[in-house]
C-alpha atoms as a PDB file:
ATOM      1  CA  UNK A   1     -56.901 -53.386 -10.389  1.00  0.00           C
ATOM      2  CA  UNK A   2     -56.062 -56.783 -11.431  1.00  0.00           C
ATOM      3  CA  UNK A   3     -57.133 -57.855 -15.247  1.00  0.00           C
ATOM      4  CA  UNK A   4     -57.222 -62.043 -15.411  1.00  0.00           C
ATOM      5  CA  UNK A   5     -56.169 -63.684 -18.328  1.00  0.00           C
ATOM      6  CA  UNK A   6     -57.027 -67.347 -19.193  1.00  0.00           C
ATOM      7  CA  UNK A   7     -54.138 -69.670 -20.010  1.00  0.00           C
ATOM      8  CA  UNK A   8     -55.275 -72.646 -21.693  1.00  0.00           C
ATOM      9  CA  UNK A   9     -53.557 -75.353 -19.386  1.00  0.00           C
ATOM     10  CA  UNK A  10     -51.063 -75.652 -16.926  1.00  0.00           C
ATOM     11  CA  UNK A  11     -48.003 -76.111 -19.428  1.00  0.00           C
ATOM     12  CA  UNK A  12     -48.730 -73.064 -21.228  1.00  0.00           C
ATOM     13  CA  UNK A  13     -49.117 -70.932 -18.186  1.00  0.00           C
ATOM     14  CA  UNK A  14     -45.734 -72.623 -16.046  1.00  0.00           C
ATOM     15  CA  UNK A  15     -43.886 -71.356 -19.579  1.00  0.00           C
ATOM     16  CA  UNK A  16     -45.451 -68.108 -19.977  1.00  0.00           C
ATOM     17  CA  UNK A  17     -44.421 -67.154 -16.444  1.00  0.00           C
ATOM     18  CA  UNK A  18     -41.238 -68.516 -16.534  1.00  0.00           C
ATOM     19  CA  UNK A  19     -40.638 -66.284 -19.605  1.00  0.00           C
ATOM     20  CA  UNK A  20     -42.048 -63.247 -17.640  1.00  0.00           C
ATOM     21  CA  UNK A  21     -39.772 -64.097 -14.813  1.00  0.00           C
ATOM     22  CA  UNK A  22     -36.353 -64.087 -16.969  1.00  0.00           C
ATOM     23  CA  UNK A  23     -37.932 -61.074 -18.560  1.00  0.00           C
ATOM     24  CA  UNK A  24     -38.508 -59.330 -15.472  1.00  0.00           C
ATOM     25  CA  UNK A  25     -41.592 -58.131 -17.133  1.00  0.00           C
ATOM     26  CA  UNK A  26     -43.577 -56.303 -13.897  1.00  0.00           C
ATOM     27  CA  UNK A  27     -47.048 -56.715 -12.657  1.00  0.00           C
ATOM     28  CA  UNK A  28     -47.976 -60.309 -13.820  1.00  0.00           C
ATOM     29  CA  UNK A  29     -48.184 -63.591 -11.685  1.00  0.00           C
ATOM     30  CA  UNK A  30     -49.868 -66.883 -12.356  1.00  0.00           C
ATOM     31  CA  UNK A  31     -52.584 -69.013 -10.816  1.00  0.00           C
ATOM     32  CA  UNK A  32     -51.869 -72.137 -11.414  1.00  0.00           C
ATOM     33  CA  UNK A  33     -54.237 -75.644 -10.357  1.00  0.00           C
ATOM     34  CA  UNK A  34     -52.630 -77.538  -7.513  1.00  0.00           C
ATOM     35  CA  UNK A  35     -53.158 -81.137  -9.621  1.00  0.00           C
ATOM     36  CA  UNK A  36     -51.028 -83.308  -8.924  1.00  0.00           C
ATOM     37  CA  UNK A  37     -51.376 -85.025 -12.830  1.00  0.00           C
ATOM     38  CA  UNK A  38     -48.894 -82.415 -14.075  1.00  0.00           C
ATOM     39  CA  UNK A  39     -46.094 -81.658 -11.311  1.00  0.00           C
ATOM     40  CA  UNK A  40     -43.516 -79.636 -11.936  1.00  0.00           C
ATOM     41  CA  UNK A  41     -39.947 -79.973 -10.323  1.00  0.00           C
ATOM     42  CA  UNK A  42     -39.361 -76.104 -10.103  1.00  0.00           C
ATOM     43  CA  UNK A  43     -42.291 -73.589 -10.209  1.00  0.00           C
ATOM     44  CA  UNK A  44     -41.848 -69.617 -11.252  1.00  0.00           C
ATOM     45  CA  UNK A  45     -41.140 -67.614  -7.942  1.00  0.00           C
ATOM     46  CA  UNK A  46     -44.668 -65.818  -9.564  1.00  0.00           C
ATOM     47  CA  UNK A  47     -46.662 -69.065  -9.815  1.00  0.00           C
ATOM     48  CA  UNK A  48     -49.402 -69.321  -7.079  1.00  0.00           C
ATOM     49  CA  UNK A  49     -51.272 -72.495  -6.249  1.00  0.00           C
ATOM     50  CA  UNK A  50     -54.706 -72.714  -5.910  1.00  0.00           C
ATOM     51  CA  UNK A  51     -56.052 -73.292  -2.673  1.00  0.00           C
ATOM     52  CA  UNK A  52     -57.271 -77.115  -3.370  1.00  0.00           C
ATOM     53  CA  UNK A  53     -57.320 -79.330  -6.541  1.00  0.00           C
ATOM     54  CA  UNK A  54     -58.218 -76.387  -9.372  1.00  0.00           C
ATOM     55  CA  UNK A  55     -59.999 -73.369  -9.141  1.00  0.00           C
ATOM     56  CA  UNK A  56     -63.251 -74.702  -9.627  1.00  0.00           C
ATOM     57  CA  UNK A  57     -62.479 -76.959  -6.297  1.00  0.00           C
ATOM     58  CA  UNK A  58     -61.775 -73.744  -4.781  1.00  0.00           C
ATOM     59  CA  UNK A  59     -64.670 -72.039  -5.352  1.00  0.00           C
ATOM     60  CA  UNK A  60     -66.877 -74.651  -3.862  1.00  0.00           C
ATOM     61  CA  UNK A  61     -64.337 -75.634  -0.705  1.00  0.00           C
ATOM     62  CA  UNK A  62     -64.264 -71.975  -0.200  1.00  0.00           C
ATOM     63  CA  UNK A  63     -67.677 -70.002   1.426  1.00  0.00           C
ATOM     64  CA  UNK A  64     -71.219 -71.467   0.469  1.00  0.00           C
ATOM     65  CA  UNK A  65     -71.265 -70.319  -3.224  1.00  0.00           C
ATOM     66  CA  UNK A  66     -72.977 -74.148  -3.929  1.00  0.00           C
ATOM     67  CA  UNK A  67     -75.812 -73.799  -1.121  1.00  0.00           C
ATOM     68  CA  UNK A  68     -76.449 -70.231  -2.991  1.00  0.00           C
ATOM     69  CA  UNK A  69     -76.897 -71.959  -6.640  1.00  0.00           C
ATOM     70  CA  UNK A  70     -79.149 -74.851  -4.305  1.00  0.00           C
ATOM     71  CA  UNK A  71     -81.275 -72.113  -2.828  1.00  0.00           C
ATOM     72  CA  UNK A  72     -81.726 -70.462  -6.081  1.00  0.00           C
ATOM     73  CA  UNK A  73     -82.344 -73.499  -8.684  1.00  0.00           C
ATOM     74  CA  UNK A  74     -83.922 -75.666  -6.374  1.00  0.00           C
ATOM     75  CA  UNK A  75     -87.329 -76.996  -4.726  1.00  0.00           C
ATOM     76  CA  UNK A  76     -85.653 -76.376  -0.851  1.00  0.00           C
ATOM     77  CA  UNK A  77     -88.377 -78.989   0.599  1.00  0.00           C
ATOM     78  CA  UNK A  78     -86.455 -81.647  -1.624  1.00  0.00           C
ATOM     79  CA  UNK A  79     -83.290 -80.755  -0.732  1.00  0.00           C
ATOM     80  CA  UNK A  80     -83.883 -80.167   3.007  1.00  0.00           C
ATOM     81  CA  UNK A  81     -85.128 -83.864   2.723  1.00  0.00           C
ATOM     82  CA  UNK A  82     -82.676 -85.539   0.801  1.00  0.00           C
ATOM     83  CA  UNK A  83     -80.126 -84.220   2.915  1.00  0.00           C
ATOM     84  CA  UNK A  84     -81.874 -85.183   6.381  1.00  0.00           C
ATOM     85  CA  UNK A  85     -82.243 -88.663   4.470  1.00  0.00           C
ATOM     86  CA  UNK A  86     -78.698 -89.567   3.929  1.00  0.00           C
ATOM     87  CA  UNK A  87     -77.515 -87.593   7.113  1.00  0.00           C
ATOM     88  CA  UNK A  88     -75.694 -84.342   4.978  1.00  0.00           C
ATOM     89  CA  UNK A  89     -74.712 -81.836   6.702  1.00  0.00           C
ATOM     90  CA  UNK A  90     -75.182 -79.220   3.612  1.00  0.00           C
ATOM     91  CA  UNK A  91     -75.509 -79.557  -0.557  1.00  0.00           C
ATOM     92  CA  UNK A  92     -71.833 -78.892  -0.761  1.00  0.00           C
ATOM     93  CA  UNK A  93     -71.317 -82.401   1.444  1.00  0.00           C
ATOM     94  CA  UNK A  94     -73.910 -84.246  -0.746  1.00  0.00           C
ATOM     95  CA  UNK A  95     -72.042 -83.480  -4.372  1.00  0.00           C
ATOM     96  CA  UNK A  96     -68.299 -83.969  -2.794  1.00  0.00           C
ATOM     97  CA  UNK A  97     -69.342 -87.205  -1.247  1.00  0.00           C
ATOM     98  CA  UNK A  98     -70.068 -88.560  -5.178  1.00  0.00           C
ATOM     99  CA  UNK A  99     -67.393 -86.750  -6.375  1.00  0.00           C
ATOM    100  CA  UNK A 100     -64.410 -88.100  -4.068  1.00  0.00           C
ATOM    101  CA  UNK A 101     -64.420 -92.203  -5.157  1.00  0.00           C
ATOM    102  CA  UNK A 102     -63.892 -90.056  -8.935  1.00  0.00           C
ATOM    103  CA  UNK A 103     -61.103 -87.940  -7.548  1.00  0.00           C
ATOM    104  CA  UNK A 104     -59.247 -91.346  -5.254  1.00  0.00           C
ATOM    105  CA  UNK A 105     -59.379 -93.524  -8.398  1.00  0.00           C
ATOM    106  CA  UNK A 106     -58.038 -90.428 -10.789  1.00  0.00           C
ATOM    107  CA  UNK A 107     -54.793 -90.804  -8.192  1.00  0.00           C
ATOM    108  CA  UNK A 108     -54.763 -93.952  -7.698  1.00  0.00           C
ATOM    109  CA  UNK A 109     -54.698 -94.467 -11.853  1.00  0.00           C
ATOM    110  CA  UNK A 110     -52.121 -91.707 -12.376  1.00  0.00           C
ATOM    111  CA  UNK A 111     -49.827 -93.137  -9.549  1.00  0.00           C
ATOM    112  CA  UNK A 112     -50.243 -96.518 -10.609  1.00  0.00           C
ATOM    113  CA  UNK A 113     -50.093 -96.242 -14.854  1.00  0.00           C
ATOM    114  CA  UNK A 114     -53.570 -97.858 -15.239  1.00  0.00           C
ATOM    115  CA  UNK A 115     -54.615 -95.559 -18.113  1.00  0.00           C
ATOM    116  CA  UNK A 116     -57.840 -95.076 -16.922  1.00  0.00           C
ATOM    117  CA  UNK A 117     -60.190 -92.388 -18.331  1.00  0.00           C
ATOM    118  CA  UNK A 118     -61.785 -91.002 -15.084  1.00  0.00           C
ATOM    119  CA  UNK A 119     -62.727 -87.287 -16.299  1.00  0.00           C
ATOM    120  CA  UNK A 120     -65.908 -86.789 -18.141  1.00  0.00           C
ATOM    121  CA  UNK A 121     -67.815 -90.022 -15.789  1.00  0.00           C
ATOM    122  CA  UNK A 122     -71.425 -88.944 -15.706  1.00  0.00           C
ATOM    123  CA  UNK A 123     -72.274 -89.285 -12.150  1.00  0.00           C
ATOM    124  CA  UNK A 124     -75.933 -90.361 -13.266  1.00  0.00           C
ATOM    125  CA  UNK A 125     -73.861 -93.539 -14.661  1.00  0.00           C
ATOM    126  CA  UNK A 126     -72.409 -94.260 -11.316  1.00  0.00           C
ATOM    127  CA  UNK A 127     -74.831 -93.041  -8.351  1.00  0.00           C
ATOM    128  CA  UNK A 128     -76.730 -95.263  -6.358  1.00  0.00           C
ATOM    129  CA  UNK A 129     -80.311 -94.575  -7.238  1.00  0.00           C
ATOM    130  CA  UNK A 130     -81.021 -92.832  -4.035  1.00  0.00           C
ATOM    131  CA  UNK A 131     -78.263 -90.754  -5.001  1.00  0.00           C
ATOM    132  CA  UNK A 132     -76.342 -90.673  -1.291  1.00  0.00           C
ATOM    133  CA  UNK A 133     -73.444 -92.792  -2.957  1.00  0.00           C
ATOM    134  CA  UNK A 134     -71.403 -93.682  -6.088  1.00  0.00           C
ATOM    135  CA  UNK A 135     -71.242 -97.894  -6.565  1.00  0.00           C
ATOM    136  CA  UNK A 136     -67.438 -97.805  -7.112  1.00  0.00           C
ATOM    137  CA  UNK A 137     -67.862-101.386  -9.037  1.00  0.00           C
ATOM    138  CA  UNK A 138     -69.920 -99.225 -11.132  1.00  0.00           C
ATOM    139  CA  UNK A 139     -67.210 -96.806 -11.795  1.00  0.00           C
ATOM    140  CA  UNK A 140     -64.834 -99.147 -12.554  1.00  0.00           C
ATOM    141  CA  UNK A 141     -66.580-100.764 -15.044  1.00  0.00           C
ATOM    142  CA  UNK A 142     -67.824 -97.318 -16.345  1.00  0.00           C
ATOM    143  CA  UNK A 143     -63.974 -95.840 -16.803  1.00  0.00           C
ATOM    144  CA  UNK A 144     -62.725 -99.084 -18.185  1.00  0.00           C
ATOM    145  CA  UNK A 145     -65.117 -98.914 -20.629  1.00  0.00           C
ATOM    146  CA  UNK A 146     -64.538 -95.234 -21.687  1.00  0.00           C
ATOM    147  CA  UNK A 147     -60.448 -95.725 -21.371  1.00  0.00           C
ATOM    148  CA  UNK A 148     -58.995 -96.496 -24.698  1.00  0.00           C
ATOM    149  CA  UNK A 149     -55.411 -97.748 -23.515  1.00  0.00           C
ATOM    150  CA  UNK A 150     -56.065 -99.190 -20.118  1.00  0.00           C
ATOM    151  CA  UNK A 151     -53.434-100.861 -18.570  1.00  0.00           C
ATOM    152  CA  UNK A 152     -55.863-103.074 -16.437  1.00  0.00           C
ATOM    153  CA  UNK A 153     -58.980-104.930 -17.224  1.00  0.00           C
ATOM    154  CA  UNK A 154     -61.839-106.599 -15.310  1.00  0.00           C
ATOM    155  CA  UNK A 155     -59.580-108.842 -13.697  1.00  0.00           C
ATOM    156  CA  UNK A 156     -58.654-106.420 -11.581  1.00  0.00           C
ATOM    157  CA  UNK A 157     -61.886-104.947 -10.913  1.00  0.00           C
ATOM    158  CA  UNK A 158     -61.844-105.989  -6.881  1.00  0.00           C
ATOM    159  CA  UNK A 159     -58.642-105.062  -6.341  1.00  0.00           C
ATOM    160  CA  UNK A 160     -58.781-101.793  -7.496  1.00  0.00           C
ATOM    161  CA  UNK A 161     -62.319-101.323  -5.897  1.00  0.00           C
ATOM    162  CA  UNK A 162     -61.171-102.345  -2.487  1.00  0.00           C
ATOM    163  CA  UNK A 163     -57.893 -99.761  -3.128  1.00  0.00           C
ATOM    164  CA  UNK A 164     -60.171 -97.014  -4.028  1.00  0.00           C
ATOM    165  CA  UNK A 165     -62.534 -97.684  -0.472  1.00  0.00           C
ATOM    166  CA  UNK A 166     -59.024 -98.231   1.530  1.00  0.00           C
ATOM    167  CA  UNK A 167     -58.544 -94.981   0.076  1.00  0.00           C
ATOM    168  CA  UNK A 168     -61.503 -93.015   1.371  1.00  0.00           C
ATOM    169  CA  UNK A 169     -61.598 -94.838   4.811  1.00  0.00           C
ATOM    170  CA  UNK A 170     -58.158 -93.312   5.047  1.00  0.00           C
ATOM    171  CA  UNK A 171     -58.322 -89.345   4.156  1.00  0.00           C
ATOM    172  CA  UNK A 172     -57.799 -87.138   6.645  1.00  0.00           C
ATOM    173  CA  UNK A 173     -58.617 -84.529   4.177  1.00  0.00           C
ATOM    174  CA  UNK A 174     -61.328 -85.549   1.587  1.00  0.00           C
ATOM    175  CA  UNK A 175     -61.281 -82.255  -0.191  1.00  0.00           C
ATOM    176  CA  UNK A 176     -57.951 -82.637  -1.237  1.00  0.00           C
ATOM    177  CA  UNK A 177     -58.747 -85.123  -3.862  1.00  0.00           C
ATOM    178  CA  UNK A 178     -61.499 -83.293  -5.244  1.00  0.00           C
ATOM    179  CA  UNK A 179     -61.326 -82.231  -8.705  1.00  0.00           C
ATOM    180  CA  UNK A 180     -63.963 -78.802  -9.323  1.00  0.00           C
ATOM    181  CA  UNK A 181     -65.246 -80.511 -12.293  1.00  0.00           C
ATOM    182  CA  UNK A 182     -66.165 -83.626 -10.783  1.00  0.00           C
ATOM    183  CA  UNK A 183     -68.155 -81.688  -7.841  1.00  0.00           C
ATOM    184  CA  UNK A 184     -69.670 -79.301 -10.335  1.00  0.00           C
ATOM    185  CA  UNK A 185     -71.148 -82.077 -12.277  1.00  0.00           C
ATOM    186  CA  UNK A 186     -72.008 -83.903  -8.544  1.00  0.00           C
ATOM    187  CA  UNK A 187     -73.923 -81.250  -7.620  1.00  0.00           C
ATOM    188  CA  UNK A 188     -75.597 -80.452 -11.357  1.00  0.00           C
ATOM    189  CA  UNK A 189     -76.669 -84.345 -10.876  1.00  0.00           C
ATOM    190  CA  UNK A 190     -77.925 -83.367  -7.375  1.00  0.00           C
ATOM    191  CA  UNK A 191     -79.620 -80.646  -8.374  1.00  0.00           C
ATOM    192  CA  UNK A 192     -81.046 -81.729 -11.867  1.00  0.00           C
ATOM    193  CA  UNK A 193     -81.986 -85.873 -10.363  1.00  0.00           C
ATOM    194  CA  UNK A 194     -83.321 -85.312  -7.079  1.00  0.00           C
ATOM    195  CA  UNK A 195     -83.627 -81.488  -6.136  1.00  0.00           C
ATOM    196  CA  UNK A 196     -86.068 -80.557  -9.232  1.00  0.00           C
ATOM    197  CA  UNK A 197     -83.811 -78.090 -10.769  1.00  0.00           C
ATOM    198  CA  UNK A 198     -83.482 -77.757 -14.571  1.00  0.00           C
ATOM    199  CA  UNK A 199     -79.603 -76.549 -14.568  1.00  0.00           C
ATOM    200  CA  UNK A 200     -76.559 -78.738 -16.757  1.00  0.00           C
ATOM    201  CA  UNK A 201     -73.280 -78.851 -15.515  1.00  0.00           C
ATOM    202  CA  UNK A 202     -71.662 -76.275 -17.665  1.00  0.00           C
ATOM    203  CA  UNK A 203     -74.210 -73.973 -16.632  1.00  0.00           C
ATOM    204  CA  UNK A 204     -73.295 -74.839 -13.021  1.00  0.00           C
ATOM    205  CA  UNK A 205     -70.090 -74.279 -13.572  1.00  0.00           C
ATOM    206  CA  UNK A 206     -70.395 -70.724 -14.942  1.00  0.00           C
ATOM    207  CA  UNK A 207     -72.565 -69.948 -12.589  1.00  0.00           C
ATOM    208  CA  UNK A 208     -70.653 -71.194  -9.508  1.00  0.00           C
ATOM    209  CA  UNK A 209     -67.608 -68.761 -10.896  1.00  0.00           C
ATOM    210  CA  UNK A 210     -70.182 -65.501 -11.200  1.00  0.00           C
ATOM    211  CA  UNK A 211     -71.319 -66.502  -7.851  1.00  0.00           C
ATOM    212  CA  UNK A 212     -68.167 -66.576  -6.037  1.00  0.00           C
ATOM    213  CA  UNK A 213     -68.069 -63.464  -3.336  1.00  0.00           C
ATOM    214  CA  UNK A 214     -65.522 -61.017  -2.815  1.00  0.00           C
ATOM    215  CA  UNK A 215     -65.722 -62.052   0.626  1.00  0.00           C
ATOM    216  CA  UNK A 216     -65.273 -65.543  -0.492  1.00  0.00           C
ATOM    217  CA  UNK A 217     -62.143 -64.646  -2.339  1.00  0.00           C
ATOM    218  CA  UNK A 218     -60.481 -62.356   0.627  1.00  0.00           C
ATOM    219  CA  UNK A 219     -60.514 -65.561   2.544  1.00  0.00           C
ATOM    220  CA  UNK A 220     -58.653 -67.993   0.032  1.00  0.00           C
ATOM    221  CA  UNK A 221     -55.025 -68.518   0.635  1.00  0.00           C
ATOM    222  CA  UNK A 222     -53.789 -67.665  -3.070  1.00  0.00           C
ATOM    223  CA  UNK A 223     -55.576 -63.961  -3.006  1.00  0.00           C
ATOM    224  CA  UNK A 224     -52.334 -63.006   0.120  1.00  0.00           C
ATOM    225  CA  UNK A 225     -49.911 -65.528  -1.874  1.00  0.00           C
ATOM    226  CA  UNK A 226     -50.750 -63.087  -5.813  1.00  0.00           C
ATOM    227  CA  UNK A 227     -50.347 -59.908  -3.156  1.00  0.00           C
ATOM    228  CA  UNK A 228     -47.169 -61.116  -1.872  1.00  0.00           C
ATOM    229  CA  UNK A 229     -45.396 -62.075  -5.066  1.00  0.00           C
ATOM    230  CA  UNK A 230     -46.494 -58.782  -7.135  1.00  0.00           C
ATOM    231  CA  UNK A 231     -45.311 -56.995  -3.880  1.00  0.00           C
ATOM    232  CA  UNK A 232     -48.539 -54.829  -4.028  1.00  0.00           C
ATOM    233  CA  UNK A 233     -51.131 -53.533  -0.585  1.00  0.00           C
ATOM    234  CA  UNK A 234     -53.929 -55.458  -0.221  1.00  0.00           C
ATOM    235  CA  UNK A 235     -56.328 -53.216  -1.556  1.00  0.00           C
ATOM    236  CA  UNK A 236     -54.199 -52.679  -5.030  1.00  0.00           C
ATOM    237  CA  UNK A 237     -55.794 -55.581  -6.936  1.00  0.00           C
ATOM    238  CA  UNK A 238     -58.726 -57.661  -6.218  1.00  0.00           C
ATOM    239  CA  UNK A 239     -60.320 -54.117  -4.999  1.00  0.00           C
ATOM    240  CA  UNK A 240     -64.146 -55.079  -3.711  1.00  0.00           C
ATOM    241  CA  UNK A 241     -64.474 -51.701  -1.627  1.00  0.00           C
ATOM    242  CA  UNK A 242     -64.361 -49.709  -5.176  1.00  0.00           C
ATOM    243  CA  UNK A 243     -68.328 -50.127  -5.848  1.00  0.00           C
ATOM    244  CA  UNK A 244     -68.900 -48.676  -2.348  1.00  0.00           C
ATOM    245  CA  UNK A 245     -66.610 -45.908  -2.485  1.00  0.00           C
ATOM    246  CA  UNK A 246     -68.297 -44.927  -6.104  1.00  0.00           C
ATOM    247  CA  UNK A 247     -71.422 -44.474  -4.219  1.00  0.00           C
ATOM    248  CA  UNK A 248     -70.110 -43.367  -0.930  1.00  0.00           C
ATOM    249  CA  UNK A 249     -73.103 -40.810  -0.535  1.00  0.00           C
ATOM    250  CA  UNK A 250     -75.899 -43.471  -1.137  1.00  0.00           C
ATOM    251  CA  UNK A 251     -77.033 -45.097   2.348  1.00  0.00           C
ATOM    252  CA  UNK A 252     -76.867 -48.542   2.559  1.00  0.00           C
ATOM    253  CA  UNK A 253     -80.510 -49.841   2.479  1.00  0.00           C
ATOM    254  CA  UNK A 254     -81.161 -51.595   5.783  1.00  0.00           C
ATOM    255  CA  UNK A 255     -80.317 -47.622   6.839  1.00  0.00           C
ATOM    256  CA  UNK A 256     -82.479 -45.864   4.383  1.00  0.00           C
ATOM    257  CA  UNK A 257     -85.455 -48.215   5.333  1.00  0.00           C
ATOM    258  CA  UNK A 258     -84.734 -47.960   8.760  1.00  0.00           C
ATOM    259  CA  UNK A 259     -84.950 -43.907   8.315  1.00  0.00           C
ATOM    260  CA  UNK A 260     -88.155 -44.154   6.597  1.00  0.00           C
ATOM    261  CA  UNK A 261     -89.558 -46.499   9.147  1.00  0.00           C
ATOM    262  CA  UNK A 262     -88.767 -43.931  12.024  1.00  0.00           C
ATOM    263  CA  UNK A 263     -90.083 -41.206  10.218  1.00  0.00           C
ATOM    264  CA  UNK A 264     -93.491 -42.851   9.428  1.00  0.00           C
ATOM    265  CA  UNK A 265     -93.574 -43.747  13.177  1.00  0.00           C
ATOM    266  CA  UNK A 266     -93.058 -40.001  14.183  1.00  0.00           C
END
C-alpha cells in the first residue's frame, strides 16, 4: 500500500526526489502540481504531474466530487435554479466559470512581470451580484490593490482587462488554467452566497479531498504514471478492493435486501 507524504512546495519536493533518484532509494515517487509559476528545466524520472493545474484542480476536473459536497451542504431547489438561471450545465461549471478570469490573469501576470497578487482574491469581492460572472475591471482593481510591487497601475487597467477576455474567448481548454484553490473558494462562494449552505472555503477544501472516490482516482492520469515509475501492478498501491476483500463473506446490501424481500414475499 502506498503511504503519502506532504512536501511543503514544489522546490522542496523536485529536490527531495532528485536526492532519492541519485540515491536509488526504492519505492518512493513524487506528485508534483503541473503550475506553470515554478517550471523546471529537467524533472526526476520519479516526478509525476498532476493531471491539471494542482491537485486540488484535479480533484474537482476529475468525477463529480463538487456536485456531491452541493448535494450535501446545499438547499438543491436553489441550486437547481441558479444553475437553470445562468444556463450551467452542473455546480462544478458554475465555480470554474468565476474561477478562470483568476487563473488567465495569474498567467498572463507571471508571463508578463506585472507583479500582481492574484491568489487569495475573495470571489465575493469580484462576482457580479447575481453571481453567474466575475467583473474582470473589478479584479483588476481588486489585485492591484492587494499587490505590493506591481509593475502596472490603473493606467493599464483596459488593456489588461481586454487581454484577460481575449484570453478566455480563446481557450480551447478552460480547465487548464484553473488553479484548485481558486475553484474551491468559487464554489465555497457558490455555495455559502447563493445556495444557502453554511461551509468556508478551507472546509471545502478538506472536504473535497475526503470526498474524492477511489473510482475517481483509478481514472486520473497520474494514478498509471506513480504505477509505471515505481514499476509496481496496479493493485500494489492505491489498493480500493482491500475493504471488500476484508469482508468478502458479508453480502453487499442491495443483495441482502433483495434476499429478505423474496423471502417475505414467499
Amino acid at each position: 500500500m502506498c503511504e503519502t507524504v506532504p512536501g511543503y512546495g514544489k522546490d522542496s519536493v523536485m529536490i527531495a526526489i532528485s536526492l532519492i533518484e541519485r540515491q536509488s532509494i526504492p519505492g518512493v515517487a513524487a506528485l508534483v502540481d503541473r503550475d506553470w509559476s515554478k517550471p523546471w528545466d529537467s524533472m526526476s524520472r520519479l516526478a509525476v504531474r498532476t493531471d491539471y493545474y494542482d491537485i486540488d484542480a484535479t480533484i474537482f476536473f476529475t468525477g463529480d466530487v463538487s456536485g456531491r459536497m452541493v448535494a450535501a451542504f446545499c438547499d438543491r431547489q436553489k441550486v437547481k435554479d441558479f444553475l437553470g438561471a445562468h444556463e450551467f450545465t452542473s455546480p462544478a461549471d458554475a465555480a470554474a466559470k468565476l474561477a478562470l478570469p483568476l487563473g488567465v490573469l495569474r498567467k498572463l501576470s507571471h508571463d508578463n512581470g506585472w507583479g500582481l497578487r492574484v491568489a487569495g482574491t475573495p470571489i465575493k469581492d469580484i462576482a457580479h451580484e447575481s453571481g453567474g460572472a466575475v467583473d474582470v475591471s473589478r479584479l483588476f482593481d481588486v489585485c492591484l490593490k492587494r499587490s505590493g510591487k506591481a509593475r502596472v497601475g490603473q493606467q493599464d487597467r483596459l488593456e489588461i482587462t481586454d487581454s484577460i477576455e481575449a484570453v478566455i474567448s480563446s481557450l480551447a481548454k478552460p480547465s487548464e488554467f484553473c488553479c484548485g484553490h481558486d475553484l474551491n473558494s468559487a464554489l465555497a462562494y457558490l455555495m455559502q452566497a447563493h445556495w444557502g449552505a453554511r461551509i468556508s472555503k478551507d472546509m471545502l477544501e478538506r472536504a473535497m479531498r475526503g470526498g474524492f472516490s477511489c473510482i475517481e482516482l483509478a481514472s486520473t492520469q497520474f494514478r498509471s504514471d506513480i504505477h509505471s515509475v515505481l514499476g509496481v501492478p496496479e493493485e500494489g498501491l492505491f489498493n480500493c478492493d482491500i475493504p471488500r476483500r476484508l469482508h468478502s463473506g458479508v453480502p453487499p446490501a442491495r443483495e441482502s435486501v433483495e434476499s429478505v424481500d423474496a423471502r417475505e414475499v414467499s
